[in-house]
Protein backbone atom coordinates (compact mmCIF):
# COMPACT_ATOMS: atom_id res chain seq x y z
CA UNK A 1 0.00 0.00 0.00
CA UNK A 2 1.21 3.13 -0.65
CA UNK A 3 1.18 6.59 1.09
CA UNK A 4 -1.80 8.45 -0.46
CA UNK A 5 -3.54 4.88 -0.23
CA UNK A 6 -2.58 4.37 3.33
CA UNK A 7 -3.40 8.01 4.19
CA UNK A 8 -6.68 7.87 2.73
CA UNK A 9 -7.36 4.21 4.52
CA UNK A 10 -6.42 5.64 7.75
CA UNK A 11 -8.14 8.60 7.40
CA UNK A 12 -11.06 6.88 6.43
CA UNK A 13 -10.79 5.33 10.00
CA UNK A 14 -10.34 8.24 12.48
CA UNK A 15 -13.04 10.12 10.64
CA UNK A 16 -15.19 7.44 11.76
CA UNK A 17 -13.58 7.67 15.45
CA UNK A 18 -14.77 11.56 15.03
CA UNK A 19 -18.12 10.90 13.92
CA UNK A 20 -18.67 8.69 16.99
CA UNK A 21 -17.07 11.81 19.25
CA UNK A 22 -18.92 13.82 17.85
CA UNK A 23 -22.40 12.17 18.02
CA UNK A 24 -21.61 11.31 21.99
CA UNK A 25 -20.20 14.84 22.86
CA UNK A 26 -24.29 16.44 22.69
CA UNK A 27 -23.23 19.29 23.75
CA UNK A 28 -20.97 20.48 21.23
CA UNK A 29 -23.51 19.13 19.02
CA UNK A 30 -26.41 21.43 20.34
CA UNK A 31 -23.77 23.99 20.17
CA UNK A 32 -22.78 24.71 16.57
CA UNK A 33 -26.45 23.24 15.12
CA UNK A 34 -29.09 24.87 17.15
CA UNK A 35 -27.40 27.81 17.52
CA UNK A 36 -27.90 28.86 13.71
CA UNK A 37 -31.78 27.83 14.48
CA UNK A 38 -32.09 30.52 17.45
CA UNK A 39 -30.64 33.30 14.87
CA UNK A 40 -33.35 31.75 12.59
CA UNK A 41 -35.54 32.27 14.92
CA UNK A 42 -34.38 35.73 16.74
CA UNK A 43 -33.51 37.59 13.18
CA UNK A 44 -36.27 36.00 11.02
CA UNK A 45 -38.97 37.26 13.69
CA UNK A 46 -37.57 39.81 15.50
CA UNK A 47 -35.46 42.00 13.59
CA UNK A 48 -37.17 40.54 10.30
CA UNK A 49 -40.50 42.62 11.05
CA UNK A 50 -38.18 45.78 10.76
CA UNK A 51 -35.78 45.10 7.72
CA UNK A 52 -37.23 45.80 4.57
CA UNK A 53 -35.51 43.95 1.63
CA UNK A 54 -37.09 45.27 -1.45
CA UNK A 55 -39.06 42.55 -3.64
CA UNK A 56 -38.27 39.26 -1.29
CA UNK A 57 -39.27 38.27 2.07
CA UNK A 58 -36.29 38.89 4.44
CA UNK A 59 -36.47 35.22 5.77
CA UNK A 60 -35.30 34.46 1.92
CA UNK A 61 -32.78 36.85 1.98
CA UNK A 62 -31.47 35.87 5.57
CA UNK A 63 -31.46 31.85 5.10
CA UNK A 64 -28.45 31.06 2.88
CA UNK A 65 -26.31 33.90 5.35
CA UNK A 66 -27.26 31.77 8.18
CA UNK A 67 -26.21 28.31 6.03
CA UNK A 68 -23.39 30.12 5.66
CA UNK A 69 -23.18 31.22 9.35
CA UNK A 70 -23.86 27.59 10.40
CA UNK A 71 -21.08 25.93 8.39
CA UNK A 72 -18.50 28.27 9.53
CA UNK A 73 -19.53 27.66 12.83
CA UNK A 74 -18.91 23.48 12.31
CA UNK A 75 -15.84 24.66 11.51
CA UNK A 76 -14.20 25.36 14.79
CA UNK A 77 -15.22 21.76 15.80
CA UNK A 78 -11.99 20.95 13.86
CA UNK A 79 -9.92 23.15 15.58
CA UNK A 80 -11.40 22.05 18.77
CA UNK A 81 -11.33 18.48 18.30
CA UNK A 82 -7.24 18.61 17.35
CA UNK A 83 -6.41 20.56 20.70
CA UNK A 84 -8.51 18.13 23.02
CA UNK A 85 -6.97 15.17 21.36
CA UNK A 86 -3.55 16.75 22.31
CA UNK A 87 -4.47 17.71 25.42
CA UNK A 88 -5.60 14.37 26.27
CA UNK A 89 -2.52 12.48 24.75
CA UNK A 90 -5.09 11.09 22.13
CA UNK A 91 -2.51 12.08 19.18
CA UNK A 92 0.80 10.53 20.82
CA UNK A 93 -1.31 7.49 20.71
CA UNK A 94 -1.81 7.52 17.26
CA UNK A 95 2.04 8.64 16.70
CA UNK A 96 2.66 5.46 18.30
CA UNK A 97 0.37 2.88 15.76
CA UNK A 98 1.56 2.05 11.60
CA UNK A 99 -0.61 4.94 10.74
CA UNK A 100 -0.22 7.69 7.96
CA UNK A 101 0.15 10.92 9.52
CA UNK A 102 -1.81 13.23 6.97
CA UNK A 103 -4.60 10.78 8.49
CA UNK A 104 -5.40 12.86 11.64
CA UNK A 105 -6.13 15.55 9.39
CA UNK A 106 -8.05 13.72 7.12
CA UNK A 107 -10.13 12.19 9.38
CA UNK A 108 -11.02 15.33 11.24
CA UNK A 109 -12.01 17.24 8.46
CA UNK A 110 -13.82 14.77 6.80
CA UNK A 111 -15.77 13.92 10.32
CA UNK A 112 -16.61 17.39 10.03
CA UNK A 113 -17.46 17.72 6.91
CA UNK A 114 -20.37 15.38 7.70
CA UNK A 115 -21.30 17.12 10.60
CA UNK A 116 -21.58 20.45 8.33
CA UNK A 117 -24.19 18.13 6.15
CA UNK A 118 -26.73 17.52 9.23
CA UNK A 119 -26.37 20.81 10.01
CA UNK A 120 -27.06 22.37 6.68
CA UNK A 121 -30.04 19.20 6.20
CA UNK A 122 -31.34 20.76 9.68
CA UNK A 123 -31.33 24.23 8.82
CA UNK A 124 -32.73 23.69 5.49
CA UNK A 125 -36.03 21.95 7.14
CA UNK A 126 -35.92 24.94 9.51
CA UNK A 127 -35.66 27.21 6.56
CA UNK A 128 -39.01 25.84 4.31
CA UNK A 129 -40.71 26.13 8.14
CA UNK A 130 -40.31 29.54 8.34
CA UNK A 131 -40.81 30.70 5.06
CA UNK A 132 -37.95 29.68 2.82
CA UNK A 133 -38.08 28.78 -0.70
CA UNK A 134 -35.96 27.17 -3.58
CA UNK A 135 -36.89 29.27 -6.81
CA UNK A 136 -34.30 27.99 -9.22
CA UNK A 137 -33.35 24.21 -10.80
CA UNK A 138 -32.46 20.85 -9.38
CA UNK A 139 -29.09 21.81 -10.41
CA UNK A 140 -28.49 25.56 -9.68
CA UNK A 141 -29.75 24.29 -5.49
CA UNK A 142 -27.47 21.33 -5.47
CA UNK A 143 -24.60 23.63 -6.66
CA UNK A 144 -25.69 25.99 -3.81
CA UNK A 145 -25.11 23.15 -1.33
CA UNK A 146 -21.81 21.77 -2.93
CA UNK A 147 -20.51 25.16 -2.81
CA UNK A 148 -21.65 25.74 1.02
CA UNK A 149 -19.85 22.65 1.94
CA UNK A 150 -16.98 23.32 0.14
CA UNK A 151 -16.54 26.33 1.64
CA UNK A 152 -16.99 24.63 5.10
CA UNK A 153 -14.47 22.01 4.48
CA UNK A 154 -12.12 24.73 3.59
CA UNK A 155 -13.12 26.44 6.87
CA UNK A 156 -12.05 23.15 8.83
CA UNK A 157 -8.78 23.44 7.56
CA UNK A 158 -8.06 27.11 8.48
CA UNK A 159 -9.68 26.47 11.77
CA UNK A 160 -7.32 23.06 12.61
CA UNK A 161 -4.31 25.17 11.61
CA UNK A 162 -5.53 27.60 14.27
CA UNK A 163 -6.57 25.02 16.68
CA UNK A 164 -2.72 23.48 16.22
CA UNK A 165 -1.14 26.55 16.82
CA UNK A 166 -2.43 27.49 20.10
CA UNK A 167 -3.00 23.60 21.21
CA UNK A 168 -5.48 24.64 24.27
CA UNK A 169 -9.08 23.82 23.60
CA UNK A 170 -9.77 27.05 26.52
CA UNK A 171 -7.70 29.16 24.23
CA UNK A 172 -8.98 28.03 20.92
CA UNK A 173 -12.70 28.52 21.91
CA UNK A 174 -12.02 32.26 22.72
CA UNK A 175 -9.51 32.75 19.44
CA UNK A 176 -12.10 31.38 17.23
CA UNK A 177 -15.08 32.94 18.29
CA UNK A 178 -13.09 36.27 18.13
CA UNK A 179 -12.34 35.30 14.26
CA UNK A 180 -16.02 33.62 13.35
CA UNK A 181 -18.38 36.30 14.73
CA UNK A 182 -16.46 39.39 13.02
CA UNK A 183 -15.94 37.59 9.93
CA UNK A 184 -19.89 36.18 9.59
CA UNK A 185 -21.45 39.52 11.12
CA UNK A 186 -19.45 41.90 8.79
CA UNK A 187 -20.75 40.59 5.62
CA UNK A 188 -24.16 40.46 3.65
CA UNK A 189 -25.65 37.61 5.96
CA UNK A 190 -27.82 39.58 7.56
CA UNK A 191 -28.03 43.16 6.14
CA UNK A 192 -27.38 43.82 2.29
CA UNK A 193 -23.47 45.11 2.16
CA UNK A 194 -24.68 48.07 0.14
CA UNK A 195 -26.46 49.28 3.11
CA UNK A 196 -23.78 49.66 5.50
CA UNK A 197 -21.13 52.91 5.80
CA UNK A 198 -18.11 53.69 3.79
CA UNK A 199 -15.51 52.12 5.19
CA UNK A 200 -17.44 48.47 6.90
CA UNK A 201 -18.99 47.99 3.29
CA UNK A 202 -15.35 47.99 1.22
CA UNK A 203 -14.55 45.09 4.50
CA UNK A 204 -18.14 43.27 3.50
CA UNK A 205 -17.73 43.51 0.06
CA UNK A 206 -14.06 41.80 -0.11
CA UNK A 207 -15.76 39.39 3.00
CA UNK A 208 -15.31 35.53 1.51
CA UNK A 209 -18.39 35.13 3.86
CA UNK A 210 -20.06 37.80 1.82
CA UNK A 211 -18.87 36.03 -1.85
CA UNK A 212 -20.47 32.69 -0.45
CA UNK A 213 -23.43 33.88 1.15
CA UNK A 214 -24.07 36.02 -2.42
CA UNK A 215 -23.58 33.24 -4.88
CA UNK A 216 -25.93 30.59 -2.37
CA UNK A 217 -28.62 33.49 -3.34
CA UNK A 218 -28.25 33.24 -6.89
CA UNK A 219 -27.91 29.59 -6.62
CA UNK A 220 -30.75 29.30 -4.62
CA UNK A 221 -33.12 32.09 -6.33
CA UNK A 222 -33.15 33.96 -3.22
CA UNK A 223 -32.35 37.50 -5.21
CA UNK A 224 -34.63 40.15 -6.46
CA UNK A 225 -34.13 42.73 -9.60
CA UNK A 226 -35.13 45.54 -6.94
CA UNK A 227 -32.64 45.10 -4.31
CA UNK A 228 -29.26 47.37 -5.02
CA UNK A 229 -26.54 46.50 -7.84
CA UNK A 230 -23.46 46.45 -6.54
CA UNK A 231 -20.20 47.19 -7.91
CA UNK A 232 -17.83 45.30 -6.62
CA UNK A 233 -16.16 42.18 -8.86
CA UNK A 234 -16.69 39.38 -5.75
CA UNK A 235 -20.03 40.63 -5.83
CA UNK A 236 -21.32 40.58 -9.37
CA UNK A 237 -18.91 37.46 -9.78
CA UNK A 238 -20.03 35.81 -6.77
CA UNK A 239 -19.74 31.77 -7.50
CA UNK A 240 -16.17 32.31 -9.24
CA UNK A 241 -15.20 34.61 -6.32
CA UNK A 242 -16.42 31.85 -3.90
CA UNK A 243 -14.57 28.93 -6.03
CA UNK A 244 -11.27 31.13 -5.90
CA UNK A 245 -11.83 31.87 -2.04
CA UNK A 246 -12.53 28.13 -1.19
CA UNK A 247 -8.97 27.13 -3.39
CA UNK A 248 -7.10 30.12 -1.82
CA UNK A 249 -7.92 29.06 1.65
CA UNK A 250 -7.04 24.93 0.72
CA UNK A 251 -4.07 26.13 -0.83
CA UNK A 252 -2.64 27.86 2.01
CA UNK A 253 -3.90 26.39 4.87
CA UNK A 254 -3.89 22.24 4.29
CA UNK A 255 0.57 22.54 4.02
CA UNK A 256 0.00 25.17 6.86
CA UNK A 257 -2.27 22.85 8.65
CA UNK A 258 0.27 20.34 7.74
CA UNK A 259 3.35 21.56 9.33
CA UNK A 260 1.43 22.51 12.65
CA UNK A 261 0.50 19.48 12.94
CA UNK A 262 4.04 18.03 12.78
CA UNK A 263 5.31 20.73 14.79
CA UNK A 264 2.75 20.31 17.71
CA UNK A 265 4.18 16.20 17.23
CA UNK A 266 7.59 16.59 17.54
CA UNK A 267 8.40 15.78 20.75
């Protein structure tokens, strides 16, 4: 066998380890997928009654920023899962077994990746509850969703290089939550980009958050001819300006991740 079969084989493995973490750890699980339901909840009737989007419903506007909120959210369950597995000596162990190492990270992100997919399954029942709608093809939707979870898995990997680096589940929980929230709130999730001031709309506008949460409209249908043109290239591009974000982000941070990992291991 070689190494990429080996390191797929293995990884293969501990994903299925992390699934069955994950499933038992409940409230981590409550955490990152009922969370996105309470914003659901709080934005689409609460501050929904007060937000006028012209020519949609804002609970259509507001779902695919909250998909979008949701996956990045799974995402620090990466990070999080590396640092209590090193706190807890769970990676010596596996230094010590005829494994691959690439297969840690494997296996986490992939674990992850189907955690993102219940999530996103849960908040799209959630979604056609409270109003939400699919107004374009079979295949326009299912790109939405590949493109959601694509962008989560390339979430995981920034989020395990983080979650390497500091190596302390206490200190990851605060760094990433420091990252997440500005990065998901200073977008288009919840408010259209073209609304906000000067200076916090150039941030949204160049916001990967904003490029995904833009081109899971279109994909979805959930855009109106009323609402403001923008003028930004991420914008009016915003599934090629999602596709480059997602290969930027795997490009830098899976040999970053990488290298963490070895370094955090090399004792």
């Amino acid at each position: 066998m070689n190494a990429v079969q080996m390191a797929v084989t293995d990884g293969v493995t501990v994903a299925k380890r992390n699934s069955i973490k994950i499933v038992r750890s409940l409230d981590l699980l409550g955490s990152i997928v009922f969370m996105p339901v309470m914003f659901v909840l709080l934005f689409g009737y609460v501050f929904g009654s007060v937000i006028d989007i012209p020519g949609m419903s804002y609970r259509e506007f507001m779902l695919p920023g909250i998909f979008t909120l949701a996956v990045a959210m799974g995402s620090i369950v990466t990070g999080y899962g590396l640092t209590d597995d090193l706190q807890k000596g769970i990676i010596d162990r596996f230094r010590s077994l005829p494994m691959s190492p690439a297969a840690v990270l494997i296996g986490r992100t992939t674990a992850d990746l189907i955690l993102n997919v219940t999530s996103l399954l849960i908040m799209g029942l959630v979604g056609l509850l409270v109003g939400w709608r699919i107004h374009t093809g079979v295949f326009e939707a299912l790109g939405g969703v590949l493109l959601l979870l694509a962008f989560a898995y390339a979430l995981s990997w920034v989020m395990g290089t983080l979650g390497l680096a500091v190596r302390k589940p206490e200190v990851f929980n605060n760094v990433s939550s420091v990252a997440i929230f500005p990065l998901t709130f200073l977008a288009n999730t919840f408010v259209d980009s073209a609304r906000l001031p000067g200076p916090l709309r150039v941030i949204a506008d160049w916001n990967p958050v904003s490029a995904i949460t833009q081109a899971a409209r279109e994909l979805f249908g959930n855009t109106s001819a009323s609402m403001p043109v923008h003028d930004v290239w991420p914008m009016q591009h915003a599934v090629l300006a999602s596709v480059l974000w997602i290969a930027l982000l795997l490009v830098v941070f899976v040999p970053l991740s990488v290298r963490c990992y070895k370094k955090a291991t090399s004792h």
